[in-house]
PDB file of N, CA and C in Angstrom:
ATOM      1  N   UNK A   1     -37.418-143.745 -74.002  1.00  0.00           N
ATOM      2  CA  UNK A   1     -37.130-142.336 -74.139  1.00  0.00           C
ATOM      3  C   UNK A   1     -38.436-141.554 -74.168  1.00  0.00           C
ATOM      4  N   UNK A   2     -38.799-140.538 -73.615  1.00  0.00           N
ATOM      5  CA  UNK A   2     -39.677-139.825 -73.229  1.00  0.00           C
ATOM      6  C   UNK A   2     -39.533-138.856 -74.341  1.00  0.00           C
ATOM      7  N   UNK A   3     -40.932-138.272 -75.024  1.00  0.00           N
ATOM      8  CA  UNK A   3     -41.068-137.548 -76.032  1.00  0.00           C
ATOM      9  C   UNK A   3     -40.440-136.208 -75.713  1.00  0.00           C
ATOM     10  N   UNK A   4     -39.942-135.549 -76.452  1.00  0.00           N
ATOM     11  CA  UNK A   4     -39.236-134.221 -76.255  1.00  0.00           C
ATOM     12  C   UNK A   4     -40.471-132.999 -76.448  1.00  0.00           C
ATOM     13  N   UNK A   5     -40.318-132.554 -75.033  1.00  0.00           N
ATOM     14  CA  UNK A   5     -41.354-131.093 -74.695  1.00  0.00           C
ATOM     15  C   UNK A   5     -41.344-130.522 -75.822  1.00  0.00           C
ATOM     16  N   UNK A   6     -42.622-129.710 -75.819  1.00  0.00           N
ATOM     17  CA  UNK A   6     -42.603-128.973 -77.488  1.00  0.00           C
ATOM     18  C   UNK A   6     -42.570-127.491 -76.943  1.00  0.00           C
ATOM     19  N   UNK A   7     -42.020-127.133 -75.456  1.00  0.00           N
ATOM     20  CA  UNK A   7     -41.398-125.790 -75.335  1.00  0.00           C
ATOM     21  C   UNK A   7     -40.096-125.918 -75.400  1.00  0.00           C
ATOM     22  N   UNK A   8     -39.331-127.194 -74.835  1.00  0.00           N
ATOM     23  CA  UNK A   8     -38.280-127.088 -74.872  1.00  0.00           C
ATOM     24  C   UNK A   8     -37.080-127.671 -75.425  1.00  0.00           C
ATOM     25  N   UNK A   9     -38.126-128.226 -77.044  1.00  0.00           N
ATOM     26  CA  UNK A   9     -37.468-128.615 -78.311  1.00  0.00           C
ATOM     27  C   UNK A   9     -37.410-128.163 -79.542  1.00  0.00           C
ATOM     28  N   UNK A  10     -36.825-128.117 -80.434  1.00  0.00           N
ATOM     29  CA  UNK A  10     -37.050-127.642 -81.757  1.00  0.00           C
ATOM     30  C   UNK A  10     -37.774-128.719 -82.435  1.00  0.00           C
ATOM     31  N   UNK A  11     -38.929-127.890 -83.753  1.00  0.00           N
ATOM     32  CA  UNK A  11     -39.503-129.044 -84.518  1.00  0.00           C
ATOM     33  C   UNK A  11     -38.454-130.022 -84.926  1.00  0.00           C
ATOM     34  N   UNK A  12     -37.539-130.082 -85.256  1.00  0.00           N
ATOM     35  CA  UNK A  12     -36.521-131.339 -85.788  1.00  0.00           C
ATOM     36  C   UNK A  12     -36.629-132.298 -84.751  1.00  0.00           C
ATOM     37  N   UNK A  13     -36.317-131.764 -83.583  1.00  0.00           N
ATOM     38  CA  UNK A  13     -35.801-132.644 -82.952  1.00  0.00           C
ATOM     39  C   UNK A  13     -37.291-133.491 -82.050  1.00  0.00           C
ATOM     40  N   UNK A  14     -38.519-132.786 -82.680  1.00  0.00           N
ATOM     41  CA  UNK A  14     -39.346-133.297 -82.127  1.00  0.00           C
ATOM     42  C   UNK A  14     -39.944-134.750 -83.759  1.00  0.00           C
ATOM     43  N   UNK A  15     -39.597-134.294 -84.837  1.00  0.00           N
ATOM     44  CA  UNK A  15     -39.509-134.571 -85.998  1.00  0.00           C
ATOM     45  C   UNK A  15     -38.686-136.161 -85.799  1.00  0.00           C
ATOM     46  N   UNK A  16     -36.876-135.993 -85.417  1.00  0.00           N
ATOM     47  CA  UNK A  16     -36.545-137.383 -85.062  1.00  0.00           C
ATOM     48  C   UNK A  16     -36.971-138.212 -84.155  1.00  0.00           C
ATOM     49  N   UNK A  17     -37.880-137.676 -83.198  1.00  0.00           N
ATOM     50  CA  UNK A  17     -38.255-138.889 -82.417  1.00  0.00           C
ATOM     51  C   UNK A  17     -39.355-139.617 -82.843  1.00  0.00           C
ATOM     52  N   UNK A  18     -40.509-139.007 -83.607  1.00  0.00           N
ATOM     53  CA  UNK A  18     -41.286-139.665 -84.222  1.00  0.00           C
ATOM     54  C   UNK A  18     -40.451-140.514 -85.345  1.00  0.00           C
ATOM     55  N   UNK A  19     -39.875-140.189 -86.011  1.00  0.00           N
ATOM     56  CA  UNK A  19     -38.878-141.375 -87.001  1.00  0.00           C
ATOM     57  C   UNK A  19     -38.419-142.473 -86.329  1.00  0.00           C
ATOM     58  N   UNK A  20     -37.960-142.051 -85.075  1.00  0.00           N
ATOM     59  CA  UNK A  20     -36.951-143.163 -84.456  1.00  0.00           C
ATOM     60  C   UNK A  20     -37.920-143.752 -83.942  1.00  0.00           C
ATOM     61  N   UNK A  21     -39.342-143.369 -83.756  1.00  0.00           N
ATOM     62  CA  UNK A  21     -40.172-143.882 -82.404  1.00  0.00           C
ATOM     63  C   UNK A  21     -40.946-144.438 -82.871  1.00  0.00           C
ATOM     64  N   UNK A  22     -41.476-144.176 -84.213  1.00  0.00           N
ATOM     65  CA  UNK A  22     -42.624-144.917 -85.230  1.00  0.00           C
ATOM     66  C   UNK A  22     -42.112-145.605 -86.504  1.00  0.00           C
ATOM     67  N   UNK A  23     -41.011-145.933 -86.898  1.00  0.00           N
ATOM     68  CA  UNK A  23     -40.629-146.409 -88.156  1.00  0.00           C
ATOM     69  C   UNK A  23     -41.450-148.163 -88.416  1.00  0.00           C
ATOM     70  N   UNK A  24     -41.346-147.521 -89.769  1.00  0.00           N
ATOM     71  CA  UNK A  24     -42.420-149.145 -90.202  1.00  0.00           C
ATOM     72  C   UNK A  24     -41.337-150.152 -90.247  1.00  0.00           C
ATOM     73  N   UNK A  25     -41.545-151.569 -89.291  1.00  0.00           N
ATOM     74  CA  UNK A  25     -40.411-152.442 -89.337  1.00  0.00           C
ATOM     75  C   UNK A  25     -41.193-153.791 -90.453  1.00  0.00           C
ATOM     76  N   UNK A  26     -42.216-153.092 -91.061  1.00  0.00           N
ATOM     77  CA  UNK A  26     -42.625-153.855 -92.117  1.00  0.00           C
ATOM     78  C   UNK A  26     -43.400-155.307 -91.946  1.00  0.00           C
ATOM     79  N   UNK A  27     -43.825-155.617 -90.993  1.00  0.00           N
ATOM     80  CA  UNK A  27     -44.638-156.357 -90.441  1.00  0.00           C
ATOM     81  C   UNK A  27     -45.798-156.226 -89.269  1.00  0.00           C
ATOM     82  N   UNK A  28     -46.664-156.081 -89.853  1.00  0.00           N
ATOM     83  CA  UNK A  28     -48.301-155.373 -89.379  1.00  0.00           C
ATOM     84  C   UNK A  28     -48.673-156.489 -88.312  1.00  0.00           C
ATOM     85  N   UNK A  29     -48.193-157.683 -88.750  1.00  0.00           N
ATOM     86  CA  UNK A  29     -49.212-158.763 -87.708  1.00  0.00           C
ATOM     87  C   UNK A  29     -48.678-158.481 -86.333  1.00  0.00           C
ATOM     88  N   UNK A  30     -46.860-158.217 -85.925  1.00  0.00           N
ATOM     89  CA  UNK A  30     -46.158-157.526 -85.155  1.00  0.00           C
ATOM     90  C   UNK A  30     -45.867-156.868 -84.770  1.00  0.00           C
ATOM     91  N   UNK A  31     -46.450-155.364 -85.273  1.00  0.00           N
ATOM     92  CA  UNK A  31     -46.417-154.272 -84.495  1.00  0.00           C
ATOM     93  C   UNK A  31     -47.936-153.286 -84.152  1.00  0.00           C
ATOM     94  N   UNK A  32     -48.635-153.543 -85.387  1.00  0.00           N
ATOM     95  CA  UNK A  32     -49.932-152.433 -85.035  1.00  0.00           C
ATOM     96  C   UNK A  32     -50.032-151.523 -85.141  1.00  0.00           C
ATOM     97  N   UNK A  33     -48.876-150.216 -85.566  1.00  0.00           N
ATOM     98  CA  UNK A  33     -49.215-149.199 -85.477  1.00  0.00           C
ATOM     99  C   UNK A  33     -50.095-148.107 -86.707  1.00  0.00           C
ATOM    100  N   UNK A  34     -50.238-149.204 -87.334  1.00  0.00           N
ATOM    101  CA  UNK A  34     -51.327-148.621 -88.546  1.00  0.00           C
ATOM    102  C   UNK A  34     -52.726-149.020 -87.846  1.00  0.00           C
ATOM    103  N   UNK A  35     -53.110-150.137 -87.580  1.00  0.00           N
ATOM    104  CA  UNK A  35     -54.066-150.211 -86.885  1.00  0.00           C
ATOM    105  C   UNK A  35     -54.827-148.915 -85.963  1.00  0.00           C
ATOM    106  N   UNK A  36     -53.564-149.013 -84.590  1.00  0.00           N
ATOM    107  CA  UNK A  36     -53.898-147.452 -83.786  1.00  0.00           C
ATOM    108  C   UNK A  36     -54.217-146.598 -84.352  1.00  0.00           C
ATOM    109  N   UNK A  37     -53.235-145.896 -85.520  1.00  0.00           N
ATOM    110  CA  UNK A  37     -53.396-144.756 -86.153  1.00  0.00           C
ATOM    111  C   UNK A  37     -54.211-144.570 -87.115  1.00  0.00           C
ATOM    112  N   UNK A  38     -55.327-145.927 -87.731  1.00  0.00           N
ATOM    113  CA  UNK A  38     -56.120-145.750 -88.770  1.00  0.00           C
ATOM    114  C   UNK A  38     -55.548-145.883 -90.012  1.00  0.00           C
ATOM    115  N   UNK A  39     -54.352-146.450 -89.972  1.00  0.00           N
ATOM    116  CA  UNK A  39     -53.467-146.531 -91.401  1.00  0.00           C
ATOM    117  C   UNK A  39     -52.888-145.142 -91.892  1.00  0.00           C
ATOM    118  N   UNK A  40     -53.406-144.141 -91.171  1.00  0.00           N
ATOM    119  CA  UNK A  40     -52.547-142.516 -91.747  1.00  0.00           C
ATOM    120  C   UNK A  40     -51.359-142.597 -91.792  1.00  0.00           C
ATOM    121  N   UNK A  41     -50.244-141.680 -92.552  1.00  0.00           N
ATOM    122  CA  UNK A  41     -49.345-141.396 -92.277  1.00  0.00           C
ATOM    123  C   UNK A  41     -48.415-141.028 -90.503  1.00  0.00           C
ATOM    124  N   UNK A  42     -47.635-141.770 -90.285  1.00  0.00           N
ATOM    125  CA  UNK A  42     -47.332-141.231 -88.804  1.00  0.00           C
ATOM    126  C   UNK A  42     -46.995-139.901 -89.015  1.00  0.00           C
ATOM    127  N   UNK A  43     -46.118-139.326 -89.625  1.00  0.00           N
ATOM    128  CA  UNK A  43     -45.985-138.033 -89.887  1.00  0.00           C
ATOM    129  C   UNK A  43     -46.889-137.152 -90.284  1.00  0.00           C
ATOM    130  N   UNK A  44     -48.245-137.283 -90.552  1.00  0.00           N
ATOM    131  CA  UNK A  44     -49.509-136.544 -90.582  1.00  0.00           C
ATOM    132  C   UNK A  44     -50.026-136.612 -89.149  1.00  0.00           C
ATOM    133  N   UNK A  45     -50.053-137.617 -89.041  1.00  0.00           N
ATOM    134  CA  UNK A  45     -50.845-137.964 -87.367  1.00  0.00           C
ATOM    135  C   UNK A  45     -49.881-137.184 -86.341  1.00  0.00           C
ATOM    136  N   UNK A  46     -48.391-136.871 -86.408  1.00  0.00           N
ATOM    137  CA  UNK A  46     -48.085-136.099 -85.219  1.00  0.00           C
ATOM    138  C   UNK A  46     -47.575-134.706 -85.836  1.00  0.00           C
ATOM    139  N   UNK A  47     -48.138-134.222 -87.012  1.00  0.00           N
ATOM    140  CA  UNK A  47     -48.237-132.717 -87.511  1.00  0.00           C
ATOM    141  C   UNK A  47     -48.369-131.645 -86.332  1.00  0.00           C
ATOM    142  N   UNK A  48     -49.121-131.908 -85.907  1.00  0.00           N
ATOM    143  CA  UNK A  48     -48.922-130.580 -84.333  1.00  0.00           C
ATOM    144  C   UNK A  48     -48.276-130.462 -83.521  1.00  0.00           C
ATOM    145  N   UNK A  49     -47.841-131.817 -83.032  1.00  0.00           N
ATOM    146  CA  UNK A  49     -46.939-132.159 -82.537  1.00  0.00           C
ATOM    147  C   UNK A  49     -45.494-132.103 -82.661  1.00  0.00           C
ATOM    148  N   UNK A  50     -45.337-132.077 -83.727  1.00  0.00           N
ATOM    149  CA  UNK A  50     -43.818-131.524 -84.169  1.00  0.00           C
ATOM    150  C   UNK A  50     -44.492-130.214 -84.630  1.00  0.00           C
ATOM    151  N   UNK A  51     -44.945-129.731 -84.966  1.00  0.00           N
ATOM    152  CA  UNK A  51     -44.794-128.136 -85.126  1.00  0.00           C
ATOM    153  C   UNK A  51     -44.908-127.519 -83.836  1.00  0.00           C
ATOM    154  N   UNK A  52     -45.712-127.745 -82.851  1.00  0.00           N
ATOM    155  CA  UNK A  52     -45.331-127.361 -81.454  1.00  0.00           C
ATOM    156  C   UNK A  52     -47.020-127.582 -81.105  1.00  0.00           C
ATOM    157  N   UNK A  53     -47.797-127.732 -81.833  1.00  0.00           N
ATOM    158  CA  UNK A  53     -49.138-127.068 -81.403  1.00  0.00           C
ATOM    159  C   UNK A  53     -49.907-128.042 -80.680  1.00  0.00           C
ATOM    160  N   UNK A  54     -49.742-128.818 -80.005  1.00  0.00           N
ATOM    161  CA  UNK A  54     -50.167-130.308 -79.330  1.00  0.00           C
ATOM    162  C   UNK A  54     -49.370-130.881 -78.528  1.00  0.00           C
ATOM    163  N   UNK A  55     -49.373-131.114 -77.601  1.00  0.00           N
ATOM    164  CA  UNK A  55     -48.338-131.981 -76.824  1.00  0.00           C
ATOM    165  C   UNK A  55     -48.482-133.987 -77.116  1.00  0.00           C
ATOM    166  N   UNK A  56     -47.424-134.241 -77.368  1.00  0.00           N
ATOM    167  CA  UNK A  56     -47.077-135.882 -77.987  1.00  0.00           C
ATOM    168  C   UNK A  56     -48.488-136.876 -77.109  1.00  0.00           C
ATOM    169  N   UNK A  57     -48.459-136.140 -76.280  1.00  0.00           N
ATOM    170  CA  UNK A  57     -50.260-136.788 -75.524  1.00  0.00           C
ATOM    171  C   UNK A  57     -50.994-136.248 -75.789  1.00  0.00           C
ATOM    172  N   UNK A  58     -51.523-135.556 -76.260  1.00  0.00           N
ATOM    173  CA  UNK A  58     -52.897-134.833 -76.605  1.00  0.00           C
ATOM    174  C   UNK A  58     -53.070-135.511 -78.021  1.00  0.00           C
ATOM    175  N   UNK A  59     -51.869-135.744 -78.762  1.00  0.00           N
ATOM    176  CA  UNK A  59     -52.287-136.198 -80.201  1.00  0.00           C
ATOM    177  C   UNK A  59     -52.361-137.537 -79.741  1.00  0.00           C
ATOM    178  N   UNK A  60     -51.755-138.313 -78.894  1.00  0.00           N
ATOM    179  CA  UNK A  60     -52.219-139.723 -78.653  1.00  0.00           C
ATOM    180  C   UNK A  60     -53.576-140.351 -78.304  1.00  0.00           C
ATOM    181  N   UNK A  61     -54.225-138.574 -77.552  1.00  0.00           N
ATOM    182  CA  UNK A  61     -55.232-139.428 -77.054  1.00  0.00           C
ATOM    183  C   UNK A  61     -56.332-138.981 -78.111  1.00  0.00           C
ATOM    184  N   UNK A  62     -56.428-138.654 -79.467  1.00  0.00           N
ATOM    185  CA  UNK A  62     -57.098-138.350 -80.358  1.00  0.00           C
ATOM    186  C   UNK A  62     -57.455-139.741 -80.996  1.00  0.00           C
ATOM    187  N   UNK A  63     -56.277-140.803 -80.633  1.00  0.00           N
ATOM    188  CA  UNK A  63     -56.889-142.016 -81.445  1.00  0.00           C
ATOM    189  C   UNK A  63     -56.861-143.206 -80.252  1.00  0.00           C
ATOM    190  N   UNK A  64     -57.639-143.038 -79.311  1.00  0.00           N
ATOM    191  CA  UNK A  64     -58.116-143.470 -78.094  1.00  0.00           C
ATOM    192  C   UNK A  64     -59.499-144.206 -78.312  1.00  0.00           C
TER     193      UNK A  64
END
């Protein structure tokens, strides 16, 4: 599923896809995504992104 445009979504609904798209399945050796993200909160790390101010790639490529 392709991230939802941040012209032509509401923050919620840009809000559930990071939930559905990043949830911790509680095993680090198997997924990595604390690694990528530096261990932050996923929901800090795509703050602009669900508020509208970043597109779901621009915040990706911040931890490049």
């Amino acid at each position: 599923m392709m991230p939802p445009d941040i012209h032509e979504s509401t923050p919620q609904e840009r809000e559930s896809y990071i939930k559905e798209t990043f949830h911790c399945i509680g095993d680090c050796d198997n997924c990595g995504l604390c690694a990528i993200y530096r261990g932050q909160d996923i929901m800090s790390v795509f703050r602009d992104y669900i508020e509208g101010k970043a597109t779901f790639l621009e915040v990706n490529k911040r931890y490049r």
